[in-house]
N, C-alpha and C. Protein backbone atom coordinates (compact mmCIF):
# COMPACT_ATOMS: atom_id res chain seq x y z
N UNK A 1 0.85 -1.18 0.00
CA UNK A 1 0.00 0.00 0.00
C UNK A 1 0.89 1.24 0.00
N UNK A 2 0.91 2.50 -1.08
CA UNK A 2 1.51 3.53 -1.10
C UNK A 2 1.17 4.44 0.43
N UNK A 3 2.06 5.35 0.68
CA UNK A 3 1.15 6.20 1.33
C UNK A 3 0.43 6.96 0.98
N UNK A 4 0.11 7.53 0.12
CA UNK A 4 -1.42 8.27 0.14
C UNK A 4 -2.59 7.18 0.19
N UNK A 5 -2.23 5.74 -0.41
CA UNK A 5 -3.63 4.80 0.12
C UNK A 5 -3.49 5.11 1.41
N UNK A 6 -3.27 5.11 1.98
CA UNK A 6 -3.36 5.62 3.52
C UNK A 6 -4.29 6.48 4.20
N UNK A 7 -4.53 7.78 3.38
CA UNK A 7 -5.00 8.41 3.75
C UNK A 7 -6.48 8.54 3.13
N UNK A 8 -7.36 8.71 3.82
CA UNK A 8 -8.85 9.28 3.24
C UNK A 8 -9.60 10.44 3.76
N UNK A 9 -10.67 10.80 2.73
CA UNK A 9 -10.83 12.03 3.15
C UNK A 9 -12.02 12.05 4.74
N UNK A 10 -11.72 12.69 5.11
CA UNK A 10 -12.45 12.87 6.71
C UNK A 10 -13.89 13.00 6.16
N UNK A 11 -15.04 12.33 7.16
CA UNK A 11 -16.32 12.67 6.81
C UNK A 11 -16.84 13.78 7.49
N UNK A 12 -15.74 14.06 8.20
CA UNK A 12 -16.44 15.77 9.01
C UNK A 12 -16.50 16.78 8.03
N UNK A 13 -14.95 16.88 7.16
CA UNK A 13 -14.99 17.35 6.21
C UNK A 13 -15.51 17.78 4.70
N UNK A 14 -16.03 16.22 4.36
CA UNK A 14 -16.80 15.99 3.35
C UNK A 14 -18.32 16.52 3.76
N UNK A 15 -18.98 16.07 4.92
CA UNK A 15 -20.29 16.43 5.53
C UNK A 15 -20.49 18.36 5.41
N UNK A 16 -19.44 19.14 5.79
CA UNK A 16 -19.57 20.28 5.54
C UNK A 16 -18.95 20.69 4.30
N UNK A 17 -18.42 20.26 3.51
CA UNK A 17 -18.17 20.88 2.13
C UNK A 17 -19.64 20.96 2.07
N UNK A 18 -20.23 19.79 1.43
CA UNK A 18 -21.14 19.25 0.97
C UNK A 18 -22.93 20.24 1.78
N UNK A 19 -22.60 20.39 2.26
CA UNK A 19 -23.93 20.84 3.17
C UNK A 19 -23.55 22.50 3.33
N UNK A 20 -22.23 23.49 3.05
CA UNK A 20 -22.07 25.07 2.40
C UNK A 20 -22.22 24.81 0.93
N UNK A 21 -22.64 23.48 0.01
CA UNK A 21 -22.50 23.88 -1.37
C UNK A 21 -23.22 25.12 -2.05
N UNK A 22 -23.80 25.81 -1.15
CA UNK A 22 -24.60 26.83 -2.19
C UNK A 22 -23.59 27.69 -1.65
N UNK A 23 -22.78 28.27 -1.46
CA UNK A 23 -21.51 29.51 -1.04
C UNK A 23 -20.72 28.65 -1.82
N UNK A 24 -20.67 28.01 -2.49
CA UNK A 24 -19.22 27.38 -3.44
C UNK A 24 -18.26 26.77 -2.62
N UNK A 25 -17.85 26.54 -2.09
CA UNK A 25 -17.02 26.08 -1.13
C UNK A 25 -15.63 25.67 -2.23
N UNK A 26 -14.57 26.20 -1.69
CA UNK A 26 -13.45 25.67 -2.80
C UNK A 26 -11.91 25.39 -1.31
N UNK A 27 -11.20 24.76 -1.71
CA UNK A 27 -10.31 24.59 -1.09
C UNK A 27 -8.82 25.42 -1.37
N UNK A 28 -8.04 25.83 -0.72
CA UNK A 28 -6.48 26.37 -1.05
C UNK A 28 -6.04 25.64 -0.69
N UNK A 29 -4.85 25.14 -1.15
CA UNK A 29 -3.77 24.19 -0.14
C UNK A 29 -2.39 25.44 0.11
N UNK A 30 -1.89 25.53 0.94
CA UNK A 30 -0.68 26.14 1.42
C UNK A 30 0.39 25.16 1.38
N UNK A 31 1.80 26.00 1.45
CA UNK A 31 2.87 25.06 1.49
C UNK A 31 3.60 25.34 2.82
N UNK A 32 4.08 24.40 3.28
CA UNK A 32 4.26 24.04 5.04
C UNK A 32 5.28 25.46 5.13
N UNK A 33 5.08 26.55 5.03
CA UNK A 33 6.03 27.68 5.33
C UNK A 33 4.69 28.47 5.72
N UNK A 34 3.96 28.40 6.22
CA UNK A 34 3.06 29.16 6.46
C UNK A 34 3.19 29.69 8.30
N UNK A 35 3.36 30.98 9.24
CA UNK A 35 3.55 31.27 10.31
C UNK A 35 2.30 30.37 11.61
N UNK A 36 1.15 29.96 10.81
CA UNK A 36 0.80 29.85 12.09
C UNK A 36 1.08 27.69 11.99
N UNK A 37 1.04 27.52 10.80
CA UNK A 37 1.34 26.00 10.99
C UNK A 37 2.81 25.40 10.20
N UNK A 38 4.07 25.79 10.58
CA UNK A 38 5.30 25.44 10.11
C UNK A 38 5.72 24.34 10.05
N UNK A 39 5.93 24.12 8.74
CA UNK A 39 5.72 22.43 8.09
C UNK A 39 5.67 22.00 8.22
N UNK A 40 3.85 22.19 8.03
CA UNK A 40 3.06 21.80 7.72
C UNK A 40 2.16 21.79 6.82
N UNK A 41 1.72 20.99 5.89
CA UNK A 41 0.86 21.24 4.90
C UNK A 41 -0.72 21.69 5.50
N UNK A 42 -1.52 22.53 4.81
CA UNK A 42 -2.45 23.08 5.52
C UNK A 42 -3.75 23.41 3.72
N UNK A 43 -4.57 23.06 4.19
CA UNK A 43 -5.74 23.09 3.21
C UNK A 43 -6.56 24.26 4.19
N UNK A 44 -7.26 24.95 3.43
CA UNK A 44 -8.79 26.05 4.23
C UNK A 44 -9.32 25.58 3.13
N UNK A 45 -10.42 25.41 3.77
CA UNK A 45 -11.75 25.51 3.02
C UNK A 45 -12.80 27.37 2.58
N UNK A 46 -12.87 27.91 1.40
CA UNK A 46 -13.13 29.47 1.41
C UNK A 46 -14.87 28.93 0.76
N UNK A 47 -15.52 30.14 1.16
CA UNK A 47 -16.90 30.05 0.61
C UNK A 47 -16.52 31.12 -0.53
N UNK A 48 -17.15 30.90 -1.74
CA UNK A 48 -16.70 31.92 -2.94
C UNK A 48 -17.57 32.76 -3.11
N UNK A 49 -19.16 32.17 -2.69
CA UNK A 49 -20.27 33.36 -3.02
C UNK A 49 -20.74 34.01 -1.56
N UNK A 50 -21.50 34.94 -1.69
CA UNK A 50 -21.56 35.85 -2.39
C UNK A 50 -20.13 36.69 -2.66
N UNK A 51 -19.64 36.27 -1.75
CA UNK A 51 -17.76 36.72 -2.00
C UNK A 51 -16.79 35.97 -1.55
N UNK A 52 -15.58 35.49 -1.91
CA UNK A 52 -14.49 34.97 -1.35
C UNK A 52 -14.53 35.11 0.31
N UNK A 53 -14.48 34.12 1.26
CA UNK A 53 -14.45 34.40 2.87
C UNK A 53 -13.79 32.91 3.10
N UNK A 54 -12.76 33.00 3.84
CA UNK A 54 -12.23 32.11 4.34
C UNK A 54 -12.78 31.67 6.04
N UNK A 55 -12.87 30.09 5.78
CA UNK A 55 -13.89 29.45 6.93
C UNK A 55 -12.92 29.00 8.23
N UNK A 56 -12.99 28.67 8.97
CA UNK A 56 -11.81 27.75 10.32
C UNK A 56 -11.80 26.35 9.60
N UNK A 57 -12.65 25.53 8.32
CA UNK A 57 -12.34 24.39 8.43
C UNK A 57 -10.86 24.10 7.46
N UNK A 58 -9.92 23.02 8.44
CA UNK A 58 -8.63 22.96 7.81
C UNK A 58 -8.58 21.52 7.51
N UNK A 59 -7.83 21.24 6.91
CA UNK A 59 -6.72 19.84 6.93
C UNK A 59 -5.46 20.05 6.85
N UNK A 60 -4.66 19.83 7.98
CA UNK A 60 -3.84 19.68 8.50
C UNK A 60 -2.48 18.09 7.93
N UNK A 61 -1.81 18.40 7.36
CA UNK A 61 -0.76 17.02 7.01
C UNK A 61 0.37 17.68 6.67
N UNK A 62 1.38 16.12 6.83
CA UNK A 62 2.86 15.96 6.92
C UNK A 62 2.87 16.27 5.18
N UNK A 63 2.24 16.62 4.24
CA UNK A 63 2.54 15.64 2.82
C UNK A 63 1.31 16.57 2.28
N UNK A 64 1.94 17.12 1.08
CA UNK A 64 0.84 17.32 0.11
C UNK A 64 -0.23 16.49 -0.43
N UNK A 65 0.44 14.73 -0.36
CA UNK A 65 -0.26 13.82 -0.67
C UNK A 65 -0.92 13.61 0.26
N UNK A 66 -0.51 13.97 1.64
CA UNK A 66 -1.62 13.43 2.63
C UNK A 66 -3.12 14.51 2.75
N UNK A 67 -2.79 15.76 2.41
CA UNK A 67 -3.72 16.55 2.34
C UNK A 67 -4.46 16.67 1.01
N UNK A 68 -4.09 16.26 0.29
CA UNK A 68 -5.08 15.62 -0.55
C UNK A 68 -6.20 15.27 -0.98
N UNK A 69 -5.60 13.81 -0.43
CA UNK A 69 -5.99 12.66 -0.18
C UNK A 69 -7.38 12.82 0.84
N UNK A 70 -7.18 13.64 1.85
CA UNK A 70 -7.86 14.08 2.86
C UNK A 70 -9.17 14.97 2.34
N UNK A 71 -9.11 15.50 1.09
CA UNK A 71 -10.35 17.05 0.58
C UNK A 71 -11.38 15.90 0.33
N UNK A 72 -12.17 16.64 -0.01
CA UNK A 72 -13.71 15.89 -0.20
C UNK A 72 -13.49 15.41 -1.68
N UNK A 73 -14.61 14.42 -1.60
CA UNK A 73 -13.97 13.49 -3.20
C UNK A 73 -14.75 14.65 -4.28
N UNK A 74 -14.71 14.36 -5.66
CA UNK A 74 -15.01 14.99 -6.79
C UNK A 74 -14.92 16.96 -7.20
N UNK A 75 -13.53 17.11 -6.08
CA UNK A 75 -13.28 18.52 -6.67
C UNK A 75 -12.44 18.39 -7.91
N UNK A 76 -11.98 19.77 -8.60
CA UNK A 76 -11.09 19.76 -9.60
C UNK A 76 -9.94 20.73 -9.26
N UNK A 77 -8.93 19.93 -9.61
CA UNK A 77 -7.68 21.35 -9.33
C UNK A 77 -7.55 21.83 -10.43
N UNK A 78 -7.40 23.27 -9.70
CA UNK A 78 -7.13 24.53 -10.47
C UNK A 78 -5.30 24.90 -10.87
N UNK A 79 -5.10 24.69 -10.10
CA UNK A 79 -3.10 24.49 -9.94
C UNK A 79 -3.16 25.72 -9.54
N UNK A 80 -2.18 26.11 -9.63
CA UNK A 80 -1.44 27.61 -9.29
C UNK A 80 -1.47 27.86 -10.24
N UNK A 81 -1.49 29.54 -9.72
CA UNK A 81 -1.79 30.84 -10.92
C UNK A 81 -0.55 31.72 -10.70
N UNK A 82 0.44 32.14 -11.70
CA UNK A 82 1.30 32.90 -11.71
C UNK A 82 1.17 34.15 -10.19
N UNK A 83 -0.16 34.80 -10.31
CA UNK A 83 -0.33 35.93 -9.56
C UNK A 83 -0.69 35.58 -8.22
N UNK A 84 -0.23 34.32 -7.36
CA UNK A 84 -0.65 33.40 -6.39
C UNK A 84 0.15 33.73 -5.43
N UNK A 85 -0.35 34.11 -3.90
CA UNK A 85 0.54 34.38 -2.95
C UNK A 85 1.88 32.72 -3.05
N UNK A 86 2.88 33.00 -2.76
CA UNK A 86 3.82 32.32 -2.92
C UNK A 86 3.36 31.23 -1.90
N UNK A 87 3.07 31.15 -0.98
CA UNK A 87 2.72 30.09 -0.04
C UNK A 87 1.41 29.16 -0.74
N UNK A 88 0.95 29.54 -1.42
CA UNK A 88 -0.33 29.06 -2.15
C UNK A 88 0.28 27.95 -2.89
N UNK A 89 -0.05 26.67 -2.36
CA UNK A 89 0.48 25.51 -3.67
C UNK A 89 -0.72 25.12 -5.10
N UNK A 90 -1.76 25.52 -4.37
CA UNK A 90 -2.99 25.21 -5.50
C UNK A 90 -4.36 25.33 -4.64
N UNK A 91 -5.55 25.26 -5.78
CA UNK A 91 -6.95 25.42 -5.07
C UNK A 91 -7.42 24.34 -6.07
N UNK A 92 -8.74 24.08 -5.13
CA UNK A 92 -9.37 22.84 -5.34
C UNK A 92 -10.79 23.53 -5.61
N UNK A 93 -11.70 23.19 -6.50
CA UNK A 93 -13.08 23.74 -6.45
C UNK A 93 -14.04 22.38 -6.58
């Protein structure tokens, strides 16, 4: 078994994507240089409508693959965008 089979996505997580879907709910992933969680990989969950607002729900991992692995199933990555705070590894919608 690789490690990311390892990991799955939390149903606390999935339960509230799934239940803000009318605010869009999209994910950021950060890269473990971030001040309040130092490497550490770190996902937020943002509501997009009626405007961009970032929520308290996180995922927390050692591993890009582990945070992942961890988002709610059937988003799409967006990758990074040139004009992307540098800590920003990608968003998930």
């Amino acid at each position: 078994m690789s490690e990311s089979d390892a990991f799955k996505p939390d149903p606390e997580h999935v339960e509230i994507h799934f239940f803000y879907q009318k605010w869009l709910p999209m994910w950021t992933i950060y890269r473990p240089t971030t001040t309040d969680y130092p490497g550490k990989w770190l996902a937020r969950m943002f509501f997009t409508l009626p405007e961009s607002k970032p929520t308290s729900v996180l995922i927390v991992g050692d591993s890009l693959e582990e945070v992942r692995a961890r988002l709610p199933p059937g988003l799409f990555n967006l990758n990074r965008d040139e004009n992307d705070d540098p800590v920003i590894e990608e968003t998930w919608i």
